[in-house]
PDB file of N, CA and C in Angstrom:
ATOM      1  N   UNK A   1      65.800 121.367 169.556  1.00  0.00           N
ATOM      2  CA  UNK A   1      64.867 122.441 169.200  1.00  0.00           C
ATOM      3  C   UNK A   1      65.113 123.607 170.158  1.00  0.00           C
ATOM      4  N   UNK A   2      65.267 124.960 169.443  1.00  0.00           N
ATOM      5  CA  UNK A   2      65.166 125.891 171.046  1.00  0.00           C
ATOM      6  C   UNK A   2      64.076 126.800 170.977  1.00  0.00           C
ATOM      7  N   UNK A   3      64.184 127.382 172.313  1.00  0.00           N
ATOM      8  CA  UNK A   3      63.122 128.154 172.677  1.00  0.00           C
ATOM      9  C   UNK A   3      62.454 128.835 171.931  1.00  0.00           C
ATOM     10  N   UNK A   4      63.028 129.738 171.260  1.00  0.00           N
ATOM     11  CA  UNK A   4      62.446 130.603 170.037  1.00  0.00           C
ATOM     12  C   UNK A   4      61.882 129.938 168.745  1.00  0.00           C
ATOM     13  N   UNK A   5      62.429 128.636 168.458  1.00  0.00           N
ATOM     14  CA  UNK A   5      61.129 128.131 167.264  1.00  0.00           C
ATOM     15  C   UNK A   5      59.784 127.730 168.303  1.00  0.00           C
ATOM     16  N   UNK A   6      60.299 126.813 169.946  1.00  0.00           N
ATOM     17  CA  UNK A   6      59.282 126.117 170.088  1.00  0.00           C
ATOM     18  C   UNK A   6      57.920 127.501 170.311  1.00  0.00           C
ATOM     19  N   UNK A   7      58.592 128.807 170.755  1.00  0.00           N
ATOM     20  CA  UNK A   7      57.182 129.834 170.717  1.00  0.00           C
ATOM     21  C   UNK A   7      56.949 129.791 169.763  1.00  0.00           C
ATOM     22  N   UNK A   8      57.740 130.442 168.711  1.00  0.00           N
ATOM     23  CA  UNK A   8      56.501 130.693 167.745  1.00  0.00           C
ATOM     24  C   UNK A   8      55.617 129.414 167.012  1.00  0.00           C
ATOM     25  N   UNK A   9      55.959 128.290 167.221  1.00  0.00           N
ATOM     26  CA  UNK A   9      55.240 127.206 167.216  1.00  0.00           C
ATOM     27  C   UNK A   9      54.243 127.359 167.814  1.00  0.00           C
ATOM     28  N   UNK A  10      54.288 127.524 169.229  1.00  0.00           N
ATOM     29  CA  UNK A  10      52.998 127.787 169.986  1.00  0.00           C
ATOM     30  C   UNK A  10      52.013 128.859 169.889  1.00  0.00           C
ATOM     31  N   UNK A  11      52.971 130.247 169.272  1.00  0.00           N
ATOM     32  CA  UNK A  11      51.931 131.182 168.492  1.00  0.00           C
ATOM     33  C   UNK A  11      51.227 130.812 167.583  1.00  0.00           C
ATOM     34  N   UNK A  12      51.782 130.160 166.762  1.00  0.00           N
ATOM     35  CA  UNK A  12      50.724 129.620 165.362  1.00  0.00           C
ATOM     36  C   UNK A  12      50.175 128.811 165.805  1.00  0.00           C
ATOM     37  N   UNK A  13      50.100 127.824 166.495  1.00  0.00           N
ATOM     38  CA  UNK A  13      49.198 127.137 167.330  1.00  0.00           C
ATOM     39  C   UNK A  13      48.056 127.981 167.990  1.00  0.00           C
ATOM     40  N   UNK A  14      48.258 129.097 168.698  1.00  0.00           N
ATOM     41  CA  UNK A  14      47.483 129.586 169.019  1.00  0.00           C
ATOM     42  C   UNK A  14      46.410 130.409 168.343  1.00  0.00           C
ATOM     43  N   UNK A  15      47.404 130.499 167.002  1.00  0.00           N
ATOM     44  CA  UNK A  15      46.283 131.196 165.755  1.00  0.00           C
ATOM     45  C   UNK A  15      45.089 130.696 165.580  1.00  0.00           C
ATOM     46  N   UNK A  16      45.635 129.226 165.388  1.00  0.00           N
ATOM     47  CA  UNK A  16      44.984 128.231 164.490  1.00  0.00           C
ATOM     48  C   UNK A  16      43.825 128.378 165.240  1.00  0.00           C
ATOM     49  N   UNK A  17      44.179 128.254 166.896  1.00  0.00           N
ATOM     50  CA  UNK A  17      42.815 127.639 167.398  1.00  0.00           C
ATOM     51  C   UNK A  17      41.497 128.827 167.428  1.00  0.00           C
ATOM     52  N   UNK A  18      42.486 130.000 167.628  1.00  0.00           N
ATOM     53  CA  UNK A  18      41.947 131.019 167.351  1.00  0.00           C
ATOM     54  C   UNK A  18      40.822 131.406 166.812  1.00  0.00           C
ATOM     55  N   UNK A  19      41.163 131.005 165.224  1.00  0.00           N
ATOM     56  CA  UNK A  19      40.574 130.730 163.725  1.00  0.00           C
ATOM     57  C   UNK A  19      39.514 130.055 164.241  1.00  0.00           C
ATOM     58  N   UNK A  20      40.008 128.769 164.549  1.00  0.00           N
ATOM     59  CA  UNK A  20      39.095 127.205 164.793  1.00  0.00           C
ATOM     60  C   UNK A  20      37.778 127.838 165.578  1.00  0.00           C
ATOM     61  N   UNK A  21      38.445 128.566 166.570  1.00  0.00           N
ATOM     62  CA  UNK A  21      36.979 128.675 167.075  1.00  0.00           C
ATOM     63  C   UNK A  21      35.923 130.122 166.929  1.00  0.00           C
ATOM     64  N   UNK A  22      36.849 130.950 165.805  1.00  0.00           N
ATOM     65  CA  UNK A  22      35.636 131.962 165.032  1.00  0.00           C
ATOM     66  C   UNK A  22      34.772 131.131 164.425  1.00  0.00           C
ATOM     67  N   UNK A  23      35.771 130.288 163.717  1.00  0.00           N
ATOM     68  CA  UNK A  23      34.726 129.416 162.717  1.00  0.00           C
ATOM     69  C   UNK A  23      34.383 128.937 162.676  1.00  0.00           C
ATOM     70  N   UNK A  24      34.038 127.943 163.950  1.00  0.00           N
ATOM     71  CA  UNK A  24      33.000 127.063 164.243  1.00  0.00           C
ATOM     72  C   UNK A  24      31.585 128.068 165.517  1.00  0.00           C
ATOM     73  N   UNK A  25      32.510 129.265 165.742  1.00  0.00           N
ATOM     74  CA  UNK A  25      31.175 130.295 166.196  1.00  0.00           C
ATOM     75  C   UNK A  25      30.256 130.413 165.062  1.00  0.00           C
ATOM     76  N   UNK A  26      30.961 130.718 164.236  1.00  0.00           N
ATOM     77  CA  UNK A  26      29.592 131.335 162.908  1.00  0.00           C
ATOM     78  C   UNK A  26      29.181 129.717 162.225  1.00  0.00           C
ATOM     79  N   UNK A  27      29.404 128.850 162.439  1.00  0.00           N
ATOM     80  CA  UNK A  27      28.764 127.402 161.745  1.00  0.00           C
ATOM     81  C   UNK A  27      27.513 127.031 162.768  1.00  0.00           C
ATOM     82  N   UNK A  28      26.546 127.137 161.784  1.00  0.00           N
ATOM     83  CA  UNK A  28      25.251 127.149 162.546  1.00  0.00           C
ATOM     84  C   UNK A  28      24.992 125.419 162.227  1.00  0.00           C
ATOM     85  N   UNK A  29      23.819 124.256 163.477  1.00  0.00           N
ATOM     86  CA  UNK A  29      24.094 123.436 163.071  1.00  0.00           C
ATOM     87  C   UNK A  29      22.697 123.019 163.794  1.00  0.00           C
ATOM     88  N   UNK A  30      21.866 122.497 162.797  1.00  0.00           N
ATOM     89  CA  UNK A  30      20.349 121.764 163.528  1.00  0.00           C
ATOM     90  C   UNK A  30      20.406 120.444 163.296  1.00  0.00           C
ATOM     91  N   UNK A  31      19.303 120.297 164.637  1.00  0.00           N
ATOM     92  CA  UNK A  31      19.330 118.956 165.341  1.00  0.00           C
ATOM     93  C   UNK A  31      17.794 118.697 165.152  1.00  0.00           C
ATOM     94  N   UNK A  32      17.010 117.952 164.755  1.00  0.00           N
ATOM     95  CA  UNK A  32      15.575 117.690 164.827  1.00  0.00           C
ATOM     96  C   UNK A  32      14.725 116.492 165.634  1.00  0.00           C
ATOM     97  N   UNK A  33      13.705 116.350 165.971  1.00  0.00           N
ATOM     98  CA  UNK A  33      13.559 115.449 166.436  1.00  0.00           C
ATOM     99  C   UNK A  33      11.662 115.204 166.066  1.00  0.00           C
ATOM    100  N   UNK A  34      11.226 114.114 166.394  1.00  0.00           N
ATOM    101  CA  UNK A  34       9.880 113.815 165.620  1.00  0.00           C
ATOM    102  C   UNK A  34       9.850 114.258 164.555  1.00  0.00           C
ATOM    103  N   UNK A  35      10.676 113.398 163.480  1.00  0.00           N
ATOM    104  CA  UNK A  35      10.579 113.272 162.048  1.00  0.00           C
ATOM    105  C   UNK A  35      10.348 114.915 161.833  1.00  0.00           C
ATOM    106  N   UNK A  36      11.082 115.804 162.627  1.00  0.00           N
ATOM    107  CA  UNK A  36      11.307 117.201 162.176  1.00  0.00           C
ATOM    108  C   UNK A  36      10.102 118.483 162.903  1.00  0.00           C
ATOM    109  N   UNK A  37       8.892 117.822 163.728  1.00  0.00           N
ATOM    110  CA  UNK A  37       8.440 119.027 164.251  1.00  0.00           C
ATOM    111  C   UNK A  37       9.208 119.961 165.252  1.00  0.00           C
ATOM    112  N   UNK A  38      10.027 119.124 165.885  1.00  0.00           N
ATOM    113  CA  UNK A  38      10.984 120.452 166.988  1.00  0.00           C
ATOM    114  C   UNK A  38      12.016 119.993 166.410  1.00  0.00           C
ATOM    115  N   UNK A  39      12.978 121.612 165.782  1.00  0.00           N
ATOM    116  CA  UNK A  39      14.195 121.641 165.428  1.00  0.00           C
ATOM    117  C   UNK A  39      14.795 122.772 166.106  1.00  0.00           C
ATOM    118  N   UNK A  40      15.756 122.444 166.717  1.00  0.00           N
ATOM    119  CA  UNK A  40      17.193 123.548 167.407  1.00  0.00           C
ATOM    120  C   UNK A  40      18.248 123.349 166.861  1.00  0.00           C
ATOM    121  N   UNK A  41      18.644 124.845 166.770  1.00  0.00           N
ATOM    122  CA  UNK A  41      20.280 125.266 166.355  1.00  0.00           C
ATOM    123  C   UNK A  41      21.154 125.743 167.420  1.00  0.00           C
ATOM    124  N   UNK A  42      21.868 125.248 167.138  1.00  0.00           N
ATOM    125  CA  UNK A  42      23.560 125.228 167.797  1.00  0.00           C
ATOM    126  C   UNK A  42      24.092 125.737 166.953  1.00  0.00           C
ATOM    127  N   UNK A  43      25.641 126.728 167.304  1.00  0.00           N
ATOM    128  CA  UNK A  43      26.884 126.790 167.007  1.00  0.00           C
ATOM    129  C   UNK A  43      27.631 125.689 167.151  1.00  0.00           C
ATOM    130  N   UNK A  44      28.662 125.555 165.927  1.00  0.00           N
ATOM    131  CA  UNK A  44      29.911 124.583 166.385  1.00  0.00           C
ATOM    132  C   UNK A  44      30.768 124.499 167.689  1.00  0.00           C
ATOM    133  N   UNK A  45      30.237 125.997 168.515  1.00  0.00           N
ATOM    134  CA  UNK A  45      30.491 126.005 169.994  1.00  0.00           C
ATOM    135  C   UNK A  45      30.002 125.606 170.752  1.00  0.00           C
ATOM    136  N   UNK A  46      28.840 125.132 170.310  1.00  0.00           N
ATOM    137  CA  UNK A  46      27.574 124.487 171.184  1.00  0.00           C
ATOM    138  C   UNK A  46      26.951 125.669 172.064  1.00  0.00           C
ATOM    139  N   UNK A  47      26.507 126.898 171.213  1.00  0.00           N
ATOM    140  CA  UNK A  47      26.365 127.893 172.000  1.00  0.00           C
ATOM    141  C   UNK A  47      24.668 127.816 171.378  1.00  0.00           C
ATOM    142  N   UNK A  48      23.828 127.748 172.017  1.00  0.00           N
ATOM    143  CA  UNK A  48      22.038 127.551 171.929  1.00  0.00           C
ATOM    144  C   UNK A  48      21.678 128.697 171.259  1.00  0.00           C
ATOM    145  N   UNK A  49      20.842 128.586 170.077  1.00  0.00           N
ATOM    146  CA  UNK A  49      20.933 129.463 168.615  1.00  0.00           C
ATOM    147  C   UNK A  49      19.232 129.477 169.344  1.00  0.00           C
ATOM    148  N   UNK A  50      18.610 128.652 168.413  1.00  0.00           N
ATOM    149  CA  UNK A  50      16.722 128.706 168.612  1.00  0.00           C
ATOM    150  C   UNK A  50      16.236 127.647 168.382  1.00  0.00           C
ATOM    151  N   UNK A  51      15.006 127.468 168.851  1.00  0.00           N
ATOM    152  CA  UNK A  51      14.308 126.550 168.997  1.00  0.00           C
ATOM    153  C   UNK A  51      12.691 126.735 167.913  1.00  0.00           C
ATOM    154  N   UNK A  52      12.357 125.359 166.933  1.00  0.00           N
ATOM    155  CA  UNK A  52      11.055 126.246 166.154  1.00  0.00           C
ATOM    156  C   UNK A  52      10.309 124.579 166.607  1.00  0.00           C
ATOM    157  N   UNK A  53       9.041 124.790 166.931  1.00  0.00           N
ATOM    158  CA  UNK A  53       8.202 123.965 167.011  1.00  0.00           C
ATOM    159  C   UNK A  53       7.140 124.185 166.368  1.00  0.00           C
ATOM    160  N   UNK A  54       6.493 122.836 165.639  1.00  0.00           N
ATOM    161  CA  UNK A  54       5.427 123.013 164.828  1.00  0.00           C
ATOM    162  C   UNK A  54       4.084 122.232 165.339  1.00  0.00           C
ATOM    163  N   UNK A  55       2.978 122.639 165.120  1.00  0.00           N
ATOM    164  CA  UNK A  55       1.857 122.471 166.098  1.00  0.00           C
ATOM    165  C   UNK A  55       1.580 120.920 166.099  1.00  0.00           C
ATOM    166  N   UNK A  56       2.080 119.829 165.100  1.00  0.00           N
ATOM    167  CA  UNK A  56       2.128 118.648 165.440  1.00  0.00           C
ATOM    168  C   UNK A  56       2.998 118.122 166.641  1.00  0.00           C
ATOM    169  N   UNK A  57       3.623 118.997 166.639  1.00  0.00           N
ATOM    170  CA  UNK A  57       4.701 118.634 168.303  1.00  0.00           C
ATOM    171  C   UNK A  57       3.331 118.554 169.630  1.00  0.00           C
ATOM    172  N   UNK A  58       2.472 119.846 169.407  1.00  0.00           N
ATOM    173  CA  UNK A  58       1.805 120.032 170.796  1.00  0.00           C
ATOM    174  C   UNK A  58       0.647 119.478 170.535  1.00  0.00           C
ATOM    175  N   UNK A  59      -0.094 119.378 169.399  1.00  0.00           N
ATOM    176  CA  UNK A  59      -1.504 118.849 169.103  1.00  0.00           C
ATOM    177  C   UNK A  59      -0.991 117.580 167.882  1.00  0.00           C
ATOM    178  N   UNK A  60      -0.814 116.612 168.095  1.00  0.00           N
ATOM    179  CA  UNK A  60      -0.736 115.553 166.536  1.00  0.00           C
ATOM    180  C   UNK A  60      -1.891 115.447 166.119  1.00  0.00           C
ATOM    181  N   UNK A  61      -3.471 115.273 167.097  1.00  0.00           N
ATOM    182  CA  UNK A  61      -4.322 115.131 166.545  1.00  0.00           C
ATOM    183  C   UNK A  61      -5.135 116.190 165.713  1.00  0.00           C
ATOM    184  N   UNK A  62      -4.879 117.020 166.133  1.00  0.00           N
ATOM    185  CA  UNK A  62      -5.190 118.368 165.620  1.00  0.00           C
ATOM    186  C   UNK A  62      -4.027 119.645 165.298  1.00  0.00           C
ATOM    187  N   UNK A  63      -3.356 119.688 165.209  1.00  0.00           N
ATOM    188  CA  UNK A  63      -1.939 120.743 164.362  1.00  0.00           C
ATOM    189  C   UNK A  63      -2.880 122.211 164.484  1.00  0.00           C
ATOM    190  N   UNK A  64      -4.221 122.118 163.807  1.00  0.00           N
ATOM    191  CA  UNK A  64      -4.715 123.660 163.296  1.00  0.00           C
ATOM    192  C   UNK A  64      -5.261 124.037 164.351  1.00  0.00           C
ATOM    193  N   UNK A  65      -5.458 123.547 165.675  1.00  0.00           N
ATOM    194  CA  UNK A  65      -5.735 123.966 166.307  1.00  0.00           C
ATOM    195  C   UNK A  65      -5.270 125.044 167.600  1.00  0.00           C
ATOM    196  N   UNK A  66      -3.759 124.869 166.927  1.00  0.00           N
ATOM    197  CA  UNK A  66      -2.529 125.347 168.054  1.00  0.00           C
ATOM    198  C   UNK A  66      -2.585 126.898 167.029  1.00  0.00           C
ATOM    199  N   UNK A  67      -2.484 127.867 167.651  1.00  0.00           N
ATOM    200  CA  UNK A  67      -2.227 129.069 167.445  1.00  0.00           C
ATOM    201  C   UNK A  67      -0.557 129.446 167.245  1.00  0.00           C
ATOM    202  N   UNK A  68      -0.318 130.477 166.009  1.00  0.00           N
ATOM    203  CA  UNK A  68       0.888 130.073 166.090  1.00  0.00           C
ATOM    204  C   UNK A  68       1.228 131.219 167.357  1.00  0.00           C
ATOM    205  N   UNK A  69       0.652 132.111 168.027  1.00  0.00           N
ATOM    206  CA  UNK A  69       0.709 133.118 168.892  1.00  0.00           C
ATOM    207  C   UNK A  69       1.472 131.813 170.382  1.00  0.00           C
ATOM    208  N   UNK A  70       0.444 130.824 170.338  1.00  0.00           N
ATOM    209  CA  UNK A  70       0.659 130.004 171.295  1.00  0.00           C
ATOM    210  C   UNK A  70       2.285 129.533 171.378  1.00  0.00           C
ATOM    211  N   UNK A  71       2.704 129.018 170.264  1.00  0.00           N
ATOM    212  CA  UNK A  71       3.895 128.109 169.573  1.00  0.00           C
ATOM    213  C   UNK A  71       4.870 129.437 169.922  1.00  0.00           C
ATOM    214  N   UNK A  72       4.727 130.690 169.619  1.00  0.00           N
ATOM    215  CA  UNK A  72       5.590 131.121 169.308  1.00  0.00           C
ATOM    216  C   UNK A  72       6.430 131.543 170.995  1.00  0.00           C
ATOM    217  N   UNK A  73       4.883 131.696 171.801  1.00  0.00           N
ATOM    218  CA  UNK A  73       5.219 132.052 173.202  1.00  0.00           C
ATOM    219  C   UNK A  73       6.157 130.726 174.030  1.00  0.00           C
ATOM    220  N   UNK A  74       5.878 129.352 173.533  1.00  0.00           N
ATOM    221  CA  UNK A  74       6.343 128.346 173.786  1.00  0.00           C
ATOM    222  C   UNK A  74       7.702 128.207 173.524  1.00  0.00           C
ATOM    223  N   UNK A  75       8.350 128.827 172.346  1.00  0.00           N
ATOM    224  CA  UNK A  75       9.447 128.953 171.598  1.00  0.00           C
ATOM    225  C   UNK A  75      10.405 129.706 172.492  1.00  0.00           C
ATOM    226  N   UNK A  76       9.568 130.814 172.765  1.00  0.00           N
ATOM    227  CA  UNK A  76      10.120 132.082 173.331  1.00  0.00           C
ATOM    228  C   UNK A  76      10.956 131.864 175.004  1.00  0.00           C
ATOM    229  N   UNK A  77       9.789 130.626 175.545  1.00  0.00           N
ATOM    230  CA  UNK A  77      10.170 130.345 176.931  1.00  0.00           C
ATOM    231  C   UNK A  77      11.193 129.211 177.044  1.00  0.00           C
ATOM    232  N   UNK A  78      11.157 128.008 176.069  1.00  0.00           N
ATOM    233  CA  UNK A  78      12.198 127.320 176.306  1.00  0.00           C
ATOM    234  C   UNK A  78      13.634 127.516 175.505  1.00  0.00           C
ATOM    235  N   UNK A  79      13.679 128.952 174.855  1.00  0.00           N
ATOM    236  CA  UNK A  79      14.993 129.618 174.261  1.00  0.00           C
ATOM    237  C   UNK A  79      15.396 130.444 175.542  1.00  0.00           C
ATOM    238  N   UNK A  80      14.621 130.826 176.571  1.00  0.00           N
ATOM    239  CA  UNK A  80      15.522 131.932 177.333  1.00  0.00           C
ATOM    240  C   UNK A  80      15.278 130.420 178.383  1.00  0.00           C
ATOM    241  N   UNK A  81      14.704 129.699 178.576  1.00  0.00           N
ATOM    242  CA  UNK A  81      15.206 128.317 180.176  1.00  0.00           C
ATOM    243  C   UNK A  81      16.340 127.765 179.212  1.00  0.00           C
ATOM    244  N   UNK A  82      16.875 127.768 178.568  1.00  0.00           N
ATOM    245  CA  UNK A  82      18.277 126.583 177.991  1.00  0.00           C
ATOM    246  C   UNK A  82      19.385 127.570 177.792  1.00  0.00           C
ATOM    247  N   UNK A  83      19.075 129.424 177.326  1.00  0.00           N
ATOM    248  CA  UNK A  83      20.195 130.582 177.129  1.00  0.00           C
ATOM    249  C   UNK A  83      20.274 130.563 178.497  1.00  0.00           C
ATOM    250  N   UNK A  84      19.603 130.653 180.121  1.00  0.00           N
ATOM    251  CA  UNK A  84      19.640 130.755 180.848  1.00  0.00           C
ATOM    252  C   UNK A  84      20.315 129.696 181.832  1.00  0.00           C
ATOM    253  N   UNK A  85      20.359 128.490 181.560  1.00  0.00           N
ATOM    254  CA  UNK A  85      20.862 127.299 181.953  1.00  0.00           C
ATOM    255  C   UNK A  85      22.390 127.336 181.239  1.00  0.00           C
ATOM    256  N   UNK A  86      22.819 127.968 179.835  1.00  0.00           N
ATOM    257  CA  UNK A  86      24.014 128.078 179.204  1.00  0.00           C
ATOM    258  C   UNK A  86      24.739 129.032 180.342  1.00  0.00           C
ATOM    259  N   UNK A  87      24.014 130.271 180.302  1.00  0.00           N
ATOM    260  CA  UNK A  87      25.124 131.557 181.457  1.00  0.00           C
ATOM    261  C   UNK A  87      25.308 130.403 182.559  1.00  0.00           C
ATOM    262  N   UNK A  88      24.603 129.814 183.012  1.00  0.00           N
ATOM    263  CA  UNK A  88      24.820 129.039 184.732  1.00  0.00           C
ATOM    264  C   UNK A  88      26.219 128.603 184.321  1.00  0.00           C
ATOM    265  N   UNK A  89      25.661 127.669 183.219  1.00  0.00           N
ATOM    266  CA  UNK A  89      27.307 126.680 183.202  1.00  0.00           C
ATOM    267  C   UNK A  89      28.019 126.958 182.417  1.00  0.00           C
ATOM    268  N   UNK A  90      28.472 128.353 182.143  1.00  0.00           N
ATOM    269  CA  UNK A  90      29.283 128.976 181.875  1.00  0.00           C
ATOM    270  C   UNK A  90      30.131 129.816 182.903  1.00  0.00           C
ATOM    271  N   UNK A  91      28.957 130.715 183.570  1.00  0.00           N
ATOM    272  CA  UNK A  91      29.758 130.981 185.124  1.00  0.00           C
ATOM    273  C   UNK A  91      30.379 129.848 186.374  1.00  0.00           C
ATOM    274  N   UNK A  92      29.734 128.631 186.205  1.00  0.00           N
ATOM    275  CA  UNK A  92      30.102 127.783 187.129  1.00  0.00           C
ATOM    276  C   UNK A  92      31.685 127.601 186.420  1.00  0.00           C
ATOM    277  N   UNK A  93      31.563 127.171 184.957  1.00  0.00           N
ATOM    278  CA  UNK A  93      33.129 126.726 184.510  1.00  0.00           C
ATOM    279  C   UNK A  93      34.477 127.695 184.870  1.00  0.00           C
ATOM    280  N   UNK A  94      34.199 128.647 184.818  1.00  0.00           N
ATOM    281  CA  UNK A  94      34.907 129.787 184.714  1.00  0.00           C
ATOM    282  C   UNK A  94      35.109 129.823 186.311  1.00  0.00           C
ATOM    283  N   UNK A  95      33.809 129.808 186.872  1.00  0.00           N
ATOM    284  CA  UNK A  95      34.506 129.904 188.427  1.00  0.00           C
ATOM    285  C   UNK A  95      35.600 128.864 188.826  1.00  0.00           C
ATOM    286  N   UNK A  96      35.311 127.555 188.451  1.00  0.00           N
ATOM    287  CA  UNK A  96      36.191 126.240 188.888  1.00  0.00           C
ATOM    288  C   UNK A  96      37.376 126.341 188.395  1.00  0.00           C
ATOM    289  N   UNK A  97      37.294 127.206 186.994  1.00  0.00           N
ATOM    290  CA  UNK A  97      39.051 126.876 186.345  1.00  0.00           C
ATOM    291  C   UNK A  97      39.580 127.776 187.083  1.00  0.00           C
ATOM    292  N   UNK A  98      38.738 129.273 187.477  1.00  0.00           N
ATOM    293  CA  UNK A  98      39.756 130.574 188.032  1.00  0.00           C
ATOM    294  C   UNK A  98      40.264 129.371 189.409  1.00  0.00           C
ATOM    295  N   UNK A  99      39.343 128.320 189.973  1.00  0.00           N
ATOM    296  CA  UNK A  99      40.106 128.299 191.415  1.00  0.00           C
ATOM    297  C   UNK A  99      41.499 127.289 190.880  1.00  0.00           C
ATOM    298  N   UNK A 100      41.545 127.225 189.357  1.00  0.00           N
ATOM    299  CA  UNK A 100      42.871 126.342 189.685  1.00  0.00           C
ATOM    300  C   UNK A 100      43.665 127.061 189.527  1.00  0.00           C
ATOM    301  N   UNK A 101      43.499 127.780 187.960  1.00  0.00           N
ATOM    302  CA  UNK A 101      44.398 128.692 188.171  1.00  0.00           C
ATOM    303  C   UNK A 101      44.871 129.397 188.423  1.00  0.00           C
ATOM    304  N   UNK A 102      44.328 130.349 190.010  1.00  0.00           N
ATOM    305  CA  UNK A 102      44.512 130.871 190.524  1.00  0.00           C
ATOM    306  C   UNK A 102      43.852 132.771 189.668  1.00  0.00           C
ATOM    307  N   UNK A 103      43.427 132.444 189.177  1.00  0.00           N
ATOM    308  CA  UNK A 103      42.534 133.803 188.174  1.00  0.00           C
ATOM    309  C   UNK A 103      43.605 134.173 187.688  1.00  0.00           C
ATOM    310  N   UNK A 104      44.444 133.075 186.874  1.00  0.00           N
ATOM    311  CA  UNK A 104      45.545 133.398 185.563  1.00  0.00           C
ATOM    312  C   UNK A 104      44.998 133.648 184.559  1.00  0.00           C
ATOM    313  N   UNK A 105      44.650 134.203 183.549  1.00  0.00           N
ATOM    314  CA  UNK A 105      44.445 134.279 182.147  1.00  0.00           C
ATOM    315  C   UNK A 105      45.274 133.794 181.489  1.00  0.00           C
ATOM    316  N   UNK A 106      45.370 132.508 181.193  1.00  0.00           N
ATOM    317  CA  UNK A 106      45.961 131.691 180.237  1.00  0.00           C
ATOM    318  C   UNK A 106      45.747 132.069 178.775  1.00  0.00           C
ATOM    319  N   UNK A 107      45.036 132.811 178.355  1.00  0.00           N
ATOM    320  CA  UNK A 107      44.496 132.912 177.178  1.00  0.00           C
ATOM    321  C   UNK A 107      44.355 131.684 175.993  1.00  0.00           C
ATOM    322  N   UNK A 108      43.283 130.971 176.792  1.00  0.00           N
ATOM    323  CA  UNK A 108      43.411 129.814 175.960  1.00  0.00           C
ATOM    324  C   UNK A 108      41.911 129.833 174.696  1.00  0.00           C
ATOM    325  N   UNK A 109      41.720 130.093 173.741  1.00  0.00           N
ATOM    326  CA  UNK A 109      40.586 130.303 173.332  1.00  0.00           C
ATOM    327  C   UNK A 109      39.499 129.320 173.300  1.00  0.00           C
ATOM    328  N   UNK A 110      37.925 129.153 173.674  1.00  0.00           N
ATOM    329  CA  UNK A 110      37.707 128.193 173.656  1.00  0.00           C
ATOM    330  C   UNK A 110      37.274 127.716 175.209  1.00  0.00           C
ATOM    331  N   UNK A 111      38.415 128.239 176.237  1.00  0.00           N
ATOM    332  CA  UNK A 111      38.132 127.682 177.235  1.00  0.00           C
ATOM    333  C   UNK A 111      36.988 128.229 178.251  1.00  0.00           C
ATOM    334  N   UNK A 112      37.169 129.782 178.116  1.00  0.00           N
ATOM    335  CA  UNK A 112      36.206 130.434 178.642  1.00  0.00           C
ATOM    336  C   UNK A 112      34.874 131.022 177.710  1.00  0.00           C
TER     337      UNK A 112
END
């Protein structure tokens, strides 16, 4: 095999992943839990979309008693503590790979 097929091999390789990971950016994907009162969305990147809770999550015995003003402020705070916990370990990753690779830009998509 020589050099010049094995690049452009590795270019189209690099398309692909390219692709792979627009398109699993825009694939939205929920997760539920208690037979469906708190549901969160993810990207196929695992990038933290939103969070909806319904007043049987905070009151079971009473649901009508939760304001949705309340729910919504609840919503509001544990979408920016988990977007906020995402930047951490996103800057931490990025710091650890720059120390291997010496702050190469590999351009690997996906990684950063």
């Amino acid at each position: 095999m020589n050099i010049q097929k094995m690049l452009k091999q590795a270019q189209m390789m690099q398309k692909q992943m390219e692709n792979t990971q627009e398109e699993l950016g825009g694939t939205i994907l929920e997760g539920s839990a208690g037979g469906g009162v708190v549901v969160a969305k993810v990207t196929g990147k695992n990038d933290f979309v939103s969070i909806k809770i319904k007043p049987e999550a905070i009151n079971p015995e009473n649901p009508e008693s939760v304001d949705a003003e309340s729910i919504e402020m609840l919503e509001d705070l544990i979408n920016s503590a988990i977007k906020d916990a995402n930047a951490k370990a996103k800057a931490i990753s990025e710091d650890r790979l720059k120390a291997i690779t010496g702050g190469l830009n590999l351009n690997m998509p996906g990684l950063f």
